[in-house]
Protein backbone atom coordinates (compact mmCIF):
# COMPACT_ATOMS: atom_id res chain seq x y z
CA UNK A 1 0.00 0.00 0.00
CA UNK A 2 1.09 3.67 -0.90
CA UNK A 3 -1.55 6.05 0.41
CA UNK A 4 -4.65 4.71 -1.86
CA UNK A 5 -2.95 2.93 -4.45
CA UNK A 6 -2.26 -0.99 -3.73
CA UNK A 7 0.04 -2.95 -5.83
CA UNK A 8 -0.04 -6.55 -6.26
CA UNK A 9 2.96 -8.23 -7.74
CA UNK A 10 2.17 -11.69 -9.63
CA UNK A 11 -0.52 -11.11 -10.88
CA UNK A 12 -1.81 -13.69 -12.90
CA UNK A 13 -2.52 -13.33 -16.57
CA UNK A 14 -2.23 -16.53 -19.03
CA UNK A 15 -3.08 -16.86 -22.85
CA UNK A 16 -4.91 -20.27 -22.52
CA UNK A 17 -4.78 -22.68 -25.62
CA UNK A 18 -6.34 -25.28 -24.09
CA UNK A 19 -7.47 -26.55 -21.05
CA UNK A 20 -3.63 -27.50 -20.30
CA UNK A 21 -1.52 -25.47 -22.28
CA UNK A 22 -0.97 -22.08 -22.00
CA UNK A 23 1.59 -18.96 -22.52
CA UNK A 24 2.36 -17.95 -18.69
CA UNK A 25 3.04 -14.08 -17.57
CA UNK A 26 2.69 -12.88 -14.72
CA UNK A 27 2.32 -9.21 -13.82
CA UNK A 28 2.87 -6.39 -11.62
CA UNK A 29 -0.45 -3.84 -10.72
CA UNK A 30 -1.13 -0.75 -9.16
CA UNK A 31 -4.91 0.34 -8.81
CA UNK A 32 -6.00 3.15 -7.49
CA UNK A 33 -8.50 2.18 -4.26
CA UNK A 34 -10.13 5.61 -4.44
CA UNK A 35 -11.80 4.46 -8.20
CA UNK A 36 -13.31 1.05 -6.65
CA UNK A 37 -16.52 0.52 -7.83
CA UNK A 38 -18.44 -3.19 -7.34
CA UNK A 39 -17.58 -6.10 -6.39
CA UNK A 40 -18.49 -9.46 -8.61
CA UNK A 41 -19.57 -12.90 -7.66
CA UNK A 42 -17.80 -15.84 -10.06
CA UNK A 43 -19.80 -19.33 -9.77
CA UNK A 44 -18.82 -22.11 -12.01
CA UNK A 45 -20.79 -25.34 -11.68
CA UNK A 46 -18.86 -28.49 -12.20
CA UNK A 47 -21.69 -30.63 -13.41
CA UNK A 48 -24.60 -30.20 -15.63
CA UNK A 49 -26.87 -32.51 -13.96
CA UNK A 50 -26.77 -30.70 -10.68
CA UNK A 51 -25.33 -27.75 -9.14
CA UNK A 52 -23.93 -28.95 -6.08
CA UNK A 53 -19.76 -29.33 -6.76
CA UNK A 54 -18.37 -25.75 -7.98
CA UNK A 55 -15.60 -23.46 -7.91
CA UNK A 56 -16.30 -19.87 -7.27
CA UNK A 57 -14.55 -16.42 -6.67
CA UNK A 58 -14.80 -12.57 -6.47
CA UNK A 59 -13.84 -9.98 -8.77
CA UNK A 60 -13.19 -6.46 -7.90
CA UNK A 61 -14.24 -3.69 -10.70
CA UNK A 62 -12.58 -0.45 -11.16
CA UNK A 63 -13.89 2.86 -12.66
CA UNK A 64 -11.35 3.17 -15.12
CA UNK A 65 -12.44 -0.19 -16.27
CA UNK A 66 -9.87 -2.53 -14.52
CA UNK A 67 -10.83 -5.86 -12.92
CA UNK A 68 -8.49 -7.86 -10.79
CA UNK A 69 -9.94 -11.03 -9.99
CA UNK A 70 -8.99 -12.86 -6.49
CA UNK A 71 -9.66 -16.95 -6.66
CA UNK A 72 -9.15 -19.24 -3.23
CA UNK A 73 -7.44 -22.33 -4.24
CA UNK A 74 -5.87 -25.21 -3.10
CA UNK A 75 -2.32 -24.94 -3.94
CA UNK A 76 -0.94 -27.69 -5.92
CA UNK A 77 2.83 -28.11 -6.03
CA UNK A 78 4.66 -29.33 -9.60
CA UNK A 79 3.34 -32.98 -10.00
CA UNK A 80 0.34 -32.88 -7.26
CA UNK A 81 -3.13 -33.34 -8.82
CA UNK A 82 -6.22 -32.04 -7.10
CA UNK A 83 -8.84 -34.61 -5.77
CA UNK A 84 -11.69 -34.05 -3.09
CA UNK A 85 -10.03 -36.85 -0.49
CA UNK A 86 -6.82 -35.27 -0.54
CA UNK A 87 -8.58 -32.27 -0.34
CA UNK A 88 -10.07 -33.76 3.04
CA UNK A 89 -6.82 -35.08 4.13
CA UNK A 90 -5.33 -31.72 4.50
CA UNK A 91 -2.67 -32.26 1.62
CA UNK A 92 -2.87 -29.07 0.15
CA UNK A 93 -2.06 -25.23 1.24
CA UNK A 94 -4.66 -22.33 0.81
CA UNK A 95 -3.45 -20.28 -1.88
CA UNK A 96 -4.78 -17.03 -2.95
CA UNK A 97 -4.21 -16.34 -6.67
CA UNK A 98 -4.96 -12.51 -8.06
CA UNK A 99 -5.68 -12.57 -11.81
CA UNK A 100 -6.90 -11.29 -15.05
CA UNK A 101 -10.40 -11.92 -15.84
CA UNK A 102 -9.84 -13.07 -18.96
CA UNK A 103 -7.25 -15.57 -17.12
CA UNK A 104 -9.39 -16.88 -14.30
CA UNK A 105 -12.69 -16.23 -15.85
CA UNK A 106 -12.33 -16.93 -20.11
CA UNK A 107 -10.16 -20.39 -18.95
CA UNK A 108 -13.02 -21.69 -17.26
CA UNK A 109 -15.59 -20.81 -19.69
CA UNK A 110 -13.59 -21.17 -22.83
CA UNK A 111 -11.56 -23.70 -22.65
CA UNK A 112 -12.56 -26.13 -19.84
CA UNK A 113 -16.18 -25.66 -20.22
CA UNK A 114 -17.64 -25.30 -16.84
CA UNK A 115 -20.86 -22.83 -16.79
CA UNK A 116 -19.27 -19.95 -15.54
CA UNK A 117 -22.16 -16.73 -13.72
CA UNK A 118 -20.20 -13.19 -12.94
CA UNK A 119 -23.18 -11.55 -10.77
CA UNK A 120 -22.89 -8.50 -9.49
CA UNK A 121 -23.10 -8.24 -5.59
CA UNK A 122 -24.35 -5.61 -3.73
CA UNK A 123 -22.15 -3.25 -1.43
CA UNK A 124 -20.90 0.11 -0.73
CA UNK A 125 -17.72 1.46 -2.36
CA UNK A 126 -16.23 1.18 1.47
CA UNK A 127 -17.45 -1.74 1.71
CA UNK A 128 -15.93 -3.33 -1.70
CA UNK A 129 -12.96 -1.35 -0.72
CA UNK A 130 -12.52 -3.15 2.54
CA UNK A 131 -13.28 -6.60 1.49
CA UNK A 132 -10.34 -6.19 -0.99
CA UNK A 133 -7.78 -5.35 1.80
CA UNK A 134 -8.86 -8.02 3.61
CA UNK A 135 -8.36 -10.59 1.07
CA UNK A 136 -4.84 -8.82 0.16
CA UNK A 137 -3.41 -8.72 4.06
CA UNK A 138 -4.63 -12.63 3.99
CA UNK A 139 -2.46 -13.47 1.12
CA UNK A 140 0.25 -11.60 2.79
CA UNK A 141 -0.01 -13.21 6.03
CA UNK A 142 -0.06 -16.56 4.43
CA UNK A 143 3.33 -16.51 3.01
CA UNK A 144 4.48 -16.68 6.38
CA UNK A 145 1.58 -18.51 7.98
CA UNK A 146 0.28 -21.07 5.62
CA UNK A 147 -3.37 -22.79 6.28
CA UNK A 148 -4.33 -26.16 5.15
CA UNK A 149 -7.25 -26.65 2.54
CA UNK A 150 -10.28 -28.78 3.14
CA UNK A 151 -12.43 -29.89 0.66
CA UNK A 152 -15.53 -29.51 2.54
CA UNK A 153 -14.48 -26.87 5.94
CA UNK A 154 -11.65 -24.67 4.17
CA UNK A 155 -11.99 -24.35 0.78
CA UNK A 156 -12.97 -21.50 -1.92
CA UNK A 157 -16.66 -20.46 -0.69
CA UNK A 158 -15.92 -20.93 2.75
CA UNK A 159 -13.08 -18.47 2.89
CA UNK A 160 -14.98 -15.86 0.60
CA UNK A 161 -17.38 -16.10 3.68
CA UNK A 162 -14.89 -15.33 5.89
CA UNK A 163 -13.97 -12.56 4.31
CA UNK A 164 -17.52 -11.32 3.48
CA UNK A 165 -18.42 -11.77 7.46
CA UNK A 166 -15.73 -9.75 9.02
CA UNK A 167 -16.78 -6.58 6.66
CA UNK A 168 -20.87 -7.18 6.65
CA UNK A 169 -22.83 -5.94 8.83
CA UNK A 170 -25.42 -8.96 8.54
CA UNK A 171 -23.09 -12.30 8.97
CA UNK A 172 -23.89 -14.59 6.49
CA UNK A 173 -24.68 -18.03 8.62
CA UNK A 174 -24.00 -21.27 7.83
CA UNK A 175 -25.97 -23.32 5.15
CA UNK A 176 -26.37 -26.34 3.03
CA UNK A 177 -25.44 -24.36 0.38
CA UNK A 178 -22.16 -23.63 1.37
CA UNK A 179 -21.18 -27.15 1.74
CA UNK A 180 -22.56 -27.07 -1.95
CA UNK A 181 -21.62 -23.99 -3.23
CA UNK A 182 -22.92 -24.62 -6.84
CA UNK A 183 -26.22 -23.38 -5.13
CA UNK A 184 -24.60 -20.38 -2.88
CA UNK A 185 -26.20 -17.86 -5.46
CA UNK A 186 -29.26 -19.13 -4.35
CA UNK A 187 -28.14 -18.14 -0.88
CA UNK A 188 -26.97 -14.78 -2.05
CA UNK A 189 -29.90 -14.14 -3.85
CA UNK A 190 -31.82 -14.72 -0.74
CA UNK A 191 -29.90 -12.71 1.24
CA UNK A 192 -30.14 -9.92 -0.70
CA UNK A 193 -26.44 -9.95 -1.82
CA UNK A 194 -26.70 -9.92 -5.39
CA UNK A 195 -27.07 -6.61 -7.01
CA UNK A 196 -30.38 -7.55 -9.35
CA UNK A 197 -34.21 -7.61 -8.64
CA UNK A 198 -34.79 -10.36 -10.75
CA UNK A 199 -36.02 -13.54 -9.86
CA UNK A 200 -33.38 -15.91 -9.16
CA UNK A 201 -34.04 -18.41 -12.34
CA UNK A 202 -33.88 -14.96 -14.22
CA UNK A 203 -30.84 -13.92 -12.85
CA UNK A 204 -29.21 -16.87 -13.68
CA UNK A 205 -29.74 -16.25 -17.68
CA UNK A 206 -29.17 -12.74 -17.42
CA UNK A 207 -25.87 -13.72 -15.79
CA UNK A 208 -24.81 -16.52 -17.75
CA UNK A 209 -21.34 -15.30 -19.56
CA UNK A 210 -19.96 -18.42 -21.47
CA UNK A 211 -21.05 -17.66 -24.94
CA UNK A 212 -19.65 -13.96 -24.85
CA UNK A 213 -16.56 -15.37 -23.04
CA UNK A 214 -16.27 -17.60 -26.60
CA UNK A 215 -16.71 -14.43 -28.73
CA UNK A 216 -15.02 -12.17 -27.11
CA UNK A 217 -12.26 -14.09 -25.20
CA UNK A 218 -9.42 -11.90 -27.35
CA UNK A 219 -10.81 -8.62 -26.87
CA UNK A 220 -9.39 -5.86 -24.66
CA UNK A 221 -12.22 -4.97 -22.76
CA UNK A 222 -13.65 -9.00 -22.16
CA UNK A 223 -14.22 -7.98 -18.98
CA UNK A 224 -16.95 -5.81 -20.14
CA UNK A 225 -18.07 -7.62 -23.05
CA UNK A 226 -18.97 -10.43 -21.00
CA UNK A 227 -21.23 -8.39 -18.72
CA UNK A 228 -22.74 -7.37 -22.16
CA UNK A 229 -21.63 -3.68 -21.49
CA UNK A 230 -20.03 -3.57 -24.84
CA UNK A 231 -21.21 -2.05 -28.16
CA UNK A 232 -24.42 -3.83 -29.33
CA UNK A 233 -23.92 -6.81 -27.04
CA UNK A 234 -27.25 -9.09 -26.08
CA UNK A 235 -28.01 -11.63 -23.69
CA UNK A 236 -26.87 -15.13 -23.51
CA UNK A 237 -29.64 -17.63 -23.45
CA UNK A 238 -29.37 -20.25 -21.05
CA UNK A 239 -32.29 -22.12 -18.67
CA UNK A 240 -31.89 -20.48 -15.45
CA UNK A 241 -31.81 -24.55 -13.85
């Protein structure tokens, strides 16, 4: 931290082939906290045939149109594969990986193929700006402190509710859908955290951003584009499920 500006070195930002090849690069960025705008909710489903198994993250929007996108994930070391009973058996580290939307977000809806939702949540500026430092100080502290993941008590959602908790003023308390975190934007939407009035089914199709991901994975401002902010952009149709 400098006054308002943060900088975050290593930065993630790959150009993704495939689901397993890819050009690495990893940056260096300053943003500016005083331009902070809205925070985003990432949910990818797993599995077509139900919700339940899913990977999700936040994404932090910037008035001069920057995103930097902050994923929880268990940290794999060179030759380690992910599984849910390792997960359980505490044989992973927490890692915190800050990225490029079109990294975290366009890998997972181009070219693994996982439904991907960015909704938009609803909070203050302050309170945007303070979930970010949060986050940030937690990656920090675990370079020196590591934490073990779980698959089911420490994992991506659980630690996003951490986070959310000790800035809300309404904790968010525990639920099913938590442990199944394909349906925590039903819990969101419930709780009044998601920045739409739209029914939830609704929300889901309004929110749905693979097929603009597809078009628009190599354009500058994908990040926007996806949202279907861009020039002449429409809506993705998908079944809300």
């Amino acid at each position: 931290m400098n006054g308002d500006e943060l900088t975050v070195r290593g930065v993630r930002n790959f150009s993704w082939r495939s689901a397993t090849e890819y050009d690495p690069s990893w940056e260096e960025r300053t943003d500016d906290l005083t331009k902070i705008r809205q925070v985003w909710y990432v949910l990818t489903p797993f599995s077509t045939s139900w919700r339940g198994p899913a990977h999700s993250l936040v994404s932090f929007e910037f008035t001069d149109g920057e995103f930097l996108a902050i994923s929880v994930e268990a940290r794999r070391e060179t030759g380690e594969t992910y599984g849910i009973l390792k997960g359980m058996l505490k044989r992973f580290e927490i890692l915190y990986v800050a990225g490029d939307e079109r990294d975290l977000v366009g890998m997972r809806a181009v070219h693994q193929g996982d439904s991907v939702y960015v909704y938009p949540a609803r909070a203050t500026e302050e309170g945007v700006r303070t979930l970010l430092l949060d986050m940030v100080e937690e990656a920090n502290r675990l370079r020196s402190d590591p934490m073990s993941y779980h698959s089911l008590r420490v994992n991506c959602t659980t630690r996003l509710v951490d986070h959310v908790n000790r800035v809300a003023a309404v904790p968010i308390r525990w639920s099913w859908r938590i442990l199944l975190p394909g349906y925590s934007d039903a819990l969101a939407h419930r709780l009044g955290l998601l920045d739409t009035d739209l029914p939830l089914g609704e929300a889901r199709r309004r929110w749905y951003v693979n097929e603009r991901a597809r078009r628009w994975i190599d354009a500058e401002d994908f990040s926007l584009r996806i949202r279907g902010t861009g020039d002449g952009e429409t809506m993705d149709a998908r079944p809300g499920g």
